[in-house]
Protein backbone atom coordinates (compact mmCIF):
# COMPACT_ATOMS: atom_id res chain seq x y z
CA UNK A 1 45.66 -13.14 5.12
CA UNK A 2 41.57 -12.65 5.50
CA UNK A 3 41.24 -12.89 9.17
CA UNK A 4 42.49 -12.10 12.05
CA UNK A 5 41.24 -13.50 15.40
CA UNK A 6 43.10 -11.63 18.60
CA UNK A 7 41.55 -13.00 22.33
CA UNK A 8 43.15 -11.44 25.46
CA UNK A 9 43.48 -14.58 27.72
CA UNK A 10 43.13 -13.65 31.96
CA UNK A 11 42.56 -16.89 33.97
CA UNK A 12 40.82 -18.94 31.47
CA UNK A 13 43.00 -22.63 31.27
CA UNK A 14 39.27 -24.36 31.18
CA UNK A 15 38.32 -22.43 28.16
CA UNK A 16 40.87 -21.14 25.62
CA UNK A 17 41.35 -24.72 24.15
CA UNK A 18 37.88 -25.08 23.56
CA UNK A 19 37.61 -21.72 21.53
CA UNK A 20 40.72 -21.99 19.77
CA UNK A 21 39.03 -25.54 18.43
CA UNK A 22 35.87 -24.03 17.17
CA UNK A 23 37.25 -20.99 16.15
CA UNK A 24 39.40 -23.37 13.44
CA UNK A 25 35.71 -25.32 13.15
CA UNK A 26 34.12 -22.11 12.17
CA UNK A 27 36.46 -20.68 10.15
CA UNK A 28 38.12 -23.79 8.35
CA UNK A 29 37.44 -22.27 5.11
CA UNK A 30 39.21 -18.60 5.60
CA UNK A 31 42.68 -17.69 5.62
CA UNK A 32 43.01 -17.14 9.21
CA UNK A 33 45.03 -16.70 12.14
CA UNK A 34 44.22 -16.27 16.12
CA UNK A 35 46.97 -13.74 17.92
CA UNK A 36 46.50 -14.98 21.69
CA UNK A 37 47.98 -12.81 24.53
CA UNK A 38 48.24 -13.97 27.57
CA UNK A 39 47.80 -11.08 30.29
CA UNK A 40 49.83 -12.02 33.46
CA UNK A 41 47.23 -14.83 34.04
CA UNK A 42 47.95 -17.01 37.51
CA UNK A 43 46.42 -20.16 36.67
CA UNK A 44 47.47 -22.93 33.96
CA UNK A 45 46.37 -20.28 31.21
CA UNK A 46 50.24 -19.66 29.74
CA UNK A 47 51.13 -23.49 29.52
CA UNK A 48 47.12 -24.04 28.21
CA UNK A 49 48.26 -21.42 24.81
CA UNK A 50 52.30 -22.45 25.25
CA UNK A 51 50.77 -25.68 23.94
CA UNK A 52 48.18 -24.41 21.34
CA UNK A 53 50.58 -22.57 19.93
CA UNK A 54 53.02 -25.48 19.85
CA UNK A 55 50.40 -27.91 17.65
CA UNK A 56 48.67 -25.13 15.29
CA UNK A 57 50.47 -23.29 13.16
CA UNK A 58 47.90 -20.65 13.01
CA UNK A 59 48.31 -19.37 16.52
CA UNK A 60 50.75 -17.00 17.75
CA UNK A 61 50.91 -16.69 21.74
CA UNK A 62 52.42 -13.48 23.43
CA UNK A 63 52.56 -13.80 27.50
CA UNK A 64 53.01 -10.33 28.62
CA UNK A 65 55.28 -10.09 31.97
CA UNK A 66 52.59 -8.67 34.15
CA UNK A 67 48.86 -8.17 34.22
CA UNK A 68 48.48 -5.54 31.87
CA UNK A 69 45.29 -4.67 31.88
CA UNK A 70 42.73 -6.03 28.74
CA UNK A 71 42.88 -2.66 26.49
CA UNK A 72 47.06 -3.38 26.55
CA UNK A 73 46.67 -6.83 26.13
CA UNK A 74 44.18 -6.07 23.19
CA UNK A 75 46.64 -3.45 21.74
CA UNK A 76 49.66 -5.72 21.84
CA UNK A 77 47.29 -8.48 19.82
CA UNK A 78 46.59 -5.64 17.36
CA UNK A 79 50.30 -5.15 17.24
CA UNK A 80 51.06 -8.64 15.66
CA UNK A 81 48.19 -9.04 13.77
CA UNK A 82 48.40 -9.33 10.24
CA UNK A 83 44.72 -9.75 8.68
CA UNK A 84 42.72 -8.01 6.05
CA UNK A 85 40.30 -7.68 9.35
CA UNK A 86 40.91 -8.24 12.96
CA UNK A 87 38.40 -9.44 15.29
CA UNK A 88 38.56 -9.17 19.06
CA UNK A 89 36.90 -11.31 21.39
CA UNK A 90 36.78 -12.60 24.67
CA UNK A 91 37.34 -15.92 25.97
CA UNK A 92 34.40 -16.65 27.96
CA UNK A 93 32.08 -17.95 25.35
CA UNK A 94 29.84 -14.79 25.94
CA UNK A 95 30.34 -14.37 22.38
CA UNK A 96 29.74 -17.07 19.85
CA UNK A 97 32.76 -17.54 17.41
CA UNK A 98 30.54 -18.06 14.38
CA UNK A 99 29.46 -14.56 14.79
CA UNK A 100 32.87 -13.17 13.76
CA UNK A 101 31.37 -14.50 10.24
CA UNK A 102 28.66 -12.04 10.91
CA UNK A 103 30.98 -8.78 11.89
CA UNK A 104 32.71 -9.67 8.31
CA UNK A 105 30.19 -10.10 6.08
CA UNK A 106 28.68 -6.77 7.84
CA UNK A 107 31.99 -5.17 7.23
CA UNK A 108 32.26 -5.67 3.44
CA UNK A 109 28.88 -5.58 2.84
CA UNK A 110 28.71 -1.61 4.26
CA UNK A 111 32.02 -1.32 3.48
CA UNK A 112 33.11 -0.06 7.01
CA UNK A 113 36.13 0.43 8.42
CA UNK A 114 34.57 -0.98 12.28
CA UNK A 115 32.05 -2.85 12.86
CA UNK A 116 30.46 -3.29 16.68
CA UNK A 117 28.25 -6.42 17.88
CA UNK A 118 25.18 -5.03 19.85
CA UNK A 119 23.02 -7.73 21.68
CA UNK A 120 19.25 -7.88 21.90
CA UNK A 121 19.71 -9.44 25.68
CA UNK A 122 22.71 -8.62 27.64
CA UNK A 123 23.99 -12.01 29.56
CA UNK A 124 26.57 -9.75 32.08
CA UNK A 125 25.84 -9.43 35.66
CA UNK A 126 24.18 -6.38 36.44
CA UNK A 127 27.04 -4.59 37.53
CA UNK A 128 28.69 -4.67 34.49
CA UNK A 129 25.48 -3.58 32.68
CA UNK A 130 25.76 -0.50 34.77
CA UNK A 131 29.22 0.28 34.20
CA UNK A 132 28.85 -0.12 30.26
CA UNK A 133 26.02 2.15 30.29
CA UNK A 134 28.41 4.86 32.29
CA UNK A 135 31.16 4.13 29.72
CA UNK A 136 29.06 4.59 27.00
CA UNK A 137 27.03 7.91 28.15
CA UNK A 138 30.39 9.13 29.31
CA UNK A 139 31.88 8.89 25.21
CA UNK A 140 29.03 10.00 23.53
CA UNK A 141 30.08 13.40 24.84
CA UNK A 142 33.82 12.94 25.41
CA UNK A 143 34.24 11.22 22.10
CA UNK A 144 31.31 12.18 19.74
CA UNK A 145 29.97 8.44 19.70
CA UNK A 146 26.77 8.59 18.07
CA UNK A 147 24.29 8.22 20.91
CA UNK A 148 23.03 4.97 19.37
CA UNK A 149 26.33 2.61 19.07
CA UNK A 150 26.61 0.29 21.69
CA UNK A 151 30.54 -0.11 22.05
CA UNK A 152 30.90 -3.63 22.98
CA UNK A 153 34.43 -5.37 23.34
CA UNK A 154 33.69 -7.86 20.35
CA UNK A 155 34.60 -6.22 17.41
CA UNK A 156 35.69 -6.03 13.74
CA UNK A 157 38.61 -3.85 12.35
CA UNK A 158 39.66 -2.70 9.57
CA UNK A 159 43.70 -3.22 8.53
CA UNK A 160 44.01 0.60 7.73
CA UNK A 161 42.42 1.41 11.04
CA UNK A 162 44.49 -1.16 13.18
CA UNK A 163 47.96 0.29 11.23
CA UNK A 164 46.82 3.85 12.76
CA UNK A 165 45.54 2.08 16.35
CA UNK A 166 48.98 0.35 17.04
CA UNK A 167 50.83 3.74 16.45
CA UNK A 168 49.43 4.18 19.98
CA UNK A 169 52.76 4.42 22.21
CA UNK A 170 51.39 5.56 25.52
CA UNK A 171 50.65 3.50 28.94
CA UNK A 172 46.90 4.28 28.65
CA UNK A 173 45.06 2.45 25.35
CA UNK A 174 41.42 3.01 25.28
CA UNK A 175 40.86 0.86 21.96
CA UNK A 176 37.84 2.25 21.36
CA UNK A 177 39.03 6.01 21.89
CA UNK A 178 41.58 5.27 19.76
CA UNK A 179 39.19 4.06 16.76
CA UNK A 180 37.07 7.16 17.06
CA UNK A 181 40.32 8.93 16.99
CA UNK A 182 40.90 7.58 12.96
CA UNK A 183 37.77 6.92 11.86
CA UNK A 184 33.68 7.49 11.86
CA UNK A 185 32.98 5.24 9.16
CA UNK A 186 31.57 2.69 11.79
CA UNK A 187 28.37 0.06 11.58
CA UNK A 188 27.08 -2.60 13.92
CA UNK A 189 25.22 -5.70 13.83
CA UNK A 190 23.37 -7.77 16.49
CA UNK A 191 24.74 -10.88 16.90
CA UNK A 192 23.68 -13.49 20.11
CA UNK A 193 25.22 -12.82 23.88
CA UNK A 194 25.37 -15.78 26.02
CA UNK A 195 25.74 -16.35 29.38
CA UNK A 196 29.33 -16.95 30.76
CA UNK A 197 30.44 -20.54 30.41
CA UNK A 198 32.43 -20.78 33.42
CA UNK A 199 34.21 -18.60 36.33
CA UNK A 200 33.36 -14.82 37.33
CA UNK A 201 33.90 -11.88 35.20
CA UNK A 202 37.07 -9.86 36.20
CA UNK A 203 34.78 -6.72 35.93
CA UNK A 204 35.43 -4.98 39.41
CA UNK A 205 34.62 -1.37 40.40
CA UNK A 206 38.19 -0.46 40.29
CA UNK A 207 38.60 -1.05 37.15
CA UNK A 208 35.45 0.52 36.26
CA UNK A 209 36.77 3.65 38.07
CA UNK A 210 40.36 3.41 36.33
CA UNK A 211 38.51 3.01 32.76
CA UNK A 212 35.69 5.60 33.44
CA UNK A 213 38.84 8.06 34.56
CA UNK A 214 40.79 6.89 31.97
CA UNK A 215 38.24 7.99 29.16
CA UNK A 216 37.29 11.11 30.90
CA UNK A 217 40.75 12.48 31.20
CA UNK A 218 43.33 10.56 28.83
CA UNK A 219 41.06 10.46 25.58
CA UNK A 220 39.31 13.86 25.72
CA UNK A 221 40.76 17.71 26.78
CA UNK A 222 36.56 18.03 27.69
CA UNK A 223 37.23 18.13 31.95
CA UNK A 224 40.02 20.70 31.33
CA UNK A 225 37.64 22.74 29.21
CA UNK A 226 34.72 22.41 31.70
CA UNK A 227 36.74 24.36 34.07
CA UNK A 228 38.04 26.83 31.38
CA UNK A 229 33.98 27.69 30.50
CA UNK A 230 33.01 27.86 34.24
CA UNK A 231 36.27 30.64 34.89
CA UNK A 232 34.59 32.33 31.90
CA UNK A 233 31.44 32.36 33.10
CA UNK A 234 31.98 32.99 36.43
CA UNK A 235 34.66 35.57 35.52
CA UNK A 236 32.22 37.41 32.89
CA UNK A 237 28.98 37.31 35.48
CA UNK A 238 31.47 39.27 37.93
CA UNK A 239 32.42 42.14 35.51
CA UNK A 240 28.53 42.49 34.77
CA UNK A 241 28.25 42.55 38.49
CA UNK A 242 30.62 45.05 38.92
CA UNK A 243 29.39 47.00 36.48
CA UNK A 244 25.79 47.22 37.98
CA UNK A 245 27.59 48.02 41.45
CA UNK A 246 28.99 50.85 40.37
CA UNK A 247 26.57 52.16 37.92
CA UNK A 248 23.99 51.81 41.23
CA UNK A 249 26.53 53.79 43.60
CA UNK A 250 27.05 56.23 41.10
CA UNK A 251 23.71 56.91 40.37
CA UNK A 252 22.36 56.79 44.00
CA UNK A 253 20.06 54.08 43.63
CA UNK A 254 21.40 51.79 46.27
CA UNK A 255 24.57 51.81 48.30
CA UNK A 256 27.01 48.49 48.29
CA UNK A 257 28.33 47.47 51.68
CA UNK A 258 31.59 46.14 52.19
CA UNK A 259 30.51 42.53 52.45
CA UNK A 260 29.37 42.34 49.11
CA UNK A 261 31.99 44.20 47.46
CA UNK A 262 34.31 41.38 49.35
CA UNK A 263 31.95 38.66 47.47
CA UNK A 264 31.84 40.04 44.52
CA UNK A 265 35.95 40.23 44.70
CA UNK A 266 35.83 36.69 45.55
CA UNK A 267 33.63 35.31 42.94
CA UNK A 268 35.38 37.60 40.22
CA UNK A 269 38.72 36.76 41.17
CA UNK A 270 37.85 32.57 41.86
CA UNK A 271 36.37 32.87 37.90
CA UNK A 272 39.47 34.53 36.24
CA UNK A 273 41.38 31.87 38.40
CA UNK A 274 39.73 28.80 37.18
CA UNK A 275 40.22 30.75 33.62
CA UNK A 276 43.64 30.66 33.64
CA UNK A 277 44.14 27.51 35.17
CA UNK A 278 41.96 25.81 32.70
CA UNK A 279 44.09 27.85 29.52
CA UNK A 280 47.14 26.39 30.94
CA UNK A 281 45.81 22.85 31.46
CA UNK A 282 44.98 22.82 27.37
CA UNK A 283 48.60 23.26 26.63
CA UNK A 284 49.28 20.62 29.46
CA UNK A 285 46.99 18.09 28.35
CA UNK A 286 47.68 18.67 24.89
CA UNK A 287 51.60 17.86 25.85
CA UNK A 288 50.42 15.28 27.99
CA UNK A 289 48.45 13.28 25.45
CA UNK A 290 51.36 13.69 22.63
CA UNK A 291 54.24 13.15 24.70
CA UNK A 292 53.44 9.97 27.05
CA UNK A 293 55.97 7.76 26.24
CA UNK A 294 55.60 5.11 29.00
CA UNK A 295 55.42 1.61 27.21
CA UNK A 296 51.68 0.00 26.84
CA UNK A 297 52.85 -3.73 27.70
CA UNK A 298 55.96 -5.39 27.87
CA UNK A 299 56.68 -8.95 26.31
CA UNK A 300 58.00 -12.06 27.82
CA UNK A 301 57.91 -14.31 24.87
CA UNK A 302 56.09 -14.88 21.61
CA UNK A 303 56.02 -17.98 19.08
CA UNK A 304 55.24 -16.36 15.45
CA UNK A 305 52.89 -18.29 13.19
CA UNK A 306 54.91 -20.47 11.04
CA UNK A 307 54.62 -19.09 7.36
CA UNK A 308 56.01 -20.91 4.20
């Protein structure tokens, strides 16, 4: 199979149909298939791909047992997808399903393993703007994303790359952590951005908090390290200190009183604190990040694509 199409479905019964049925417009002529997953959704939205399911044989539908959350919703689509290439996109018509044409061609023209849609005019509410910008600033350090990429949600995948994504066993997915985690060999292509067809995005601040957390502490051992440079640092500026105490005292030059022998005991002993701590968070975090076996998602059912 070419093509893989996987669409994380939250609240979207007035919608979904309508993609599905251009995305088999679009790409009549591929070998395709279009994973959706339903995440906990509490409007008509199961029933809505229950039935879309039911009358195309190229659409599998999982319904996950909760709200998930849209990176474990996206993982669990990677999971059952079984394309050449996988792309992921939303279901609120923000971006056009032709342009998955565009994110291929890109792909095997470059011959790259990712390829990320960047937009000349960004149609999300401002707050969401804001929050991508954070999220993006935030893993060009933590992650070594070139300061250029844009790392936008709709997005073209390799098979190798997916294999190594869906080995992913922890609670916490950050999809696009977990790419930068296999490969570098990524390109990007600007494809059109339109204004949301219907409803509100389900962009909140808490979840901008929980993913802006989530990258800075589950994808990265960078915070932990922060702390382990300032003990250094501050540890290493109060042994120079010390030293220029008591080269003064011995020499004459000035006399230290107790107060700042009690600072500099302080600050000396606060440093090789924060040193240690942060030495034993690395081997914490390291276990941490290797040994989190909570489950991503859980399933509640699933209709397979029907194969020959």
């Amino acid at each position: 199979m070419k093509l893989s199409v996987v669409i994380p479905v939250y609240n979207s019964e007035g919608t979904i149909a309508r993609l599905v049925e251009r995305l088999h417009v679009c790409l009549g002529d591929w070998d395709f298939e279009i994973v959706l997953v339903n995440d906990g959704s509490v409007d008509g939205s199961e029933q809505v791909c229950q039935q879309l399911a039911d009358t195309h044989d190229t659409v599998q539908f999982i319904s996950l047992r909760r709200n998930f959350g849209e990176f474990n919703a996206v993982l669990c689509g990677l999971t059952h997808a079984r394309g050449q290439y996988t792309a992921i996109i939303d279901d609120d018509f923000q971006n056009p399903p032709e342009s998955i044409l565009t994110l291929l061609k890109t792909a095997e023209r470059g011959q790259f393993d990712v390829v990320y849609s960047r937009y000349a005019e960004k149609k999300h509410h401002w707050f969401r703007n804001v929050g991508s910008w954070l999220v993006n600033a935030l893993t060009t350090y933590s992650l070594g994303k070139p300061r250029g990429l844009y790392l936008s949600s709709f997005k073209l995948i390799r098979r190798e790359v997916v294999d190594e994504i869906i080995a992913y066993t922890g609670p916490y997915p950050y999809i696009d952590g977990l790419i930068f985690r296999v490969t570098r060999n990524i390109g990007s292509v600007e494809v059109p951005h339109n204004p949301r067809s219907e409803g509100q995005s389900n962009y909140t601040l808490r979840k901008l908090i929980a993913l802006f957390l989530n990258v800075f502490i589950g994808y990265s051992l960078w915070p932990i390290r922060i702390f382990t440079v300032a003990g250094a640092v501050m540890f290493g500026l109060g042994l120079v200190t010390g030293l220029i105490l008591l080269a003064g005292e011995l020499a004459g030059a000035f006399t230290v009183s107790g107060l700042g022998l009690i600072g500099w005991g302080i600050g000396t002993g606060l440093g090789l604190q924060l040193l240690f701590m942060g030495v034993l968070g690395e081997y914490l975090g390291k276990l941490f990040m290797a040994h989190s076996g909570l489950p991503a998602y859980v399933e509640k059912r699933r209709k397979e694509r029907v194969t020959d």
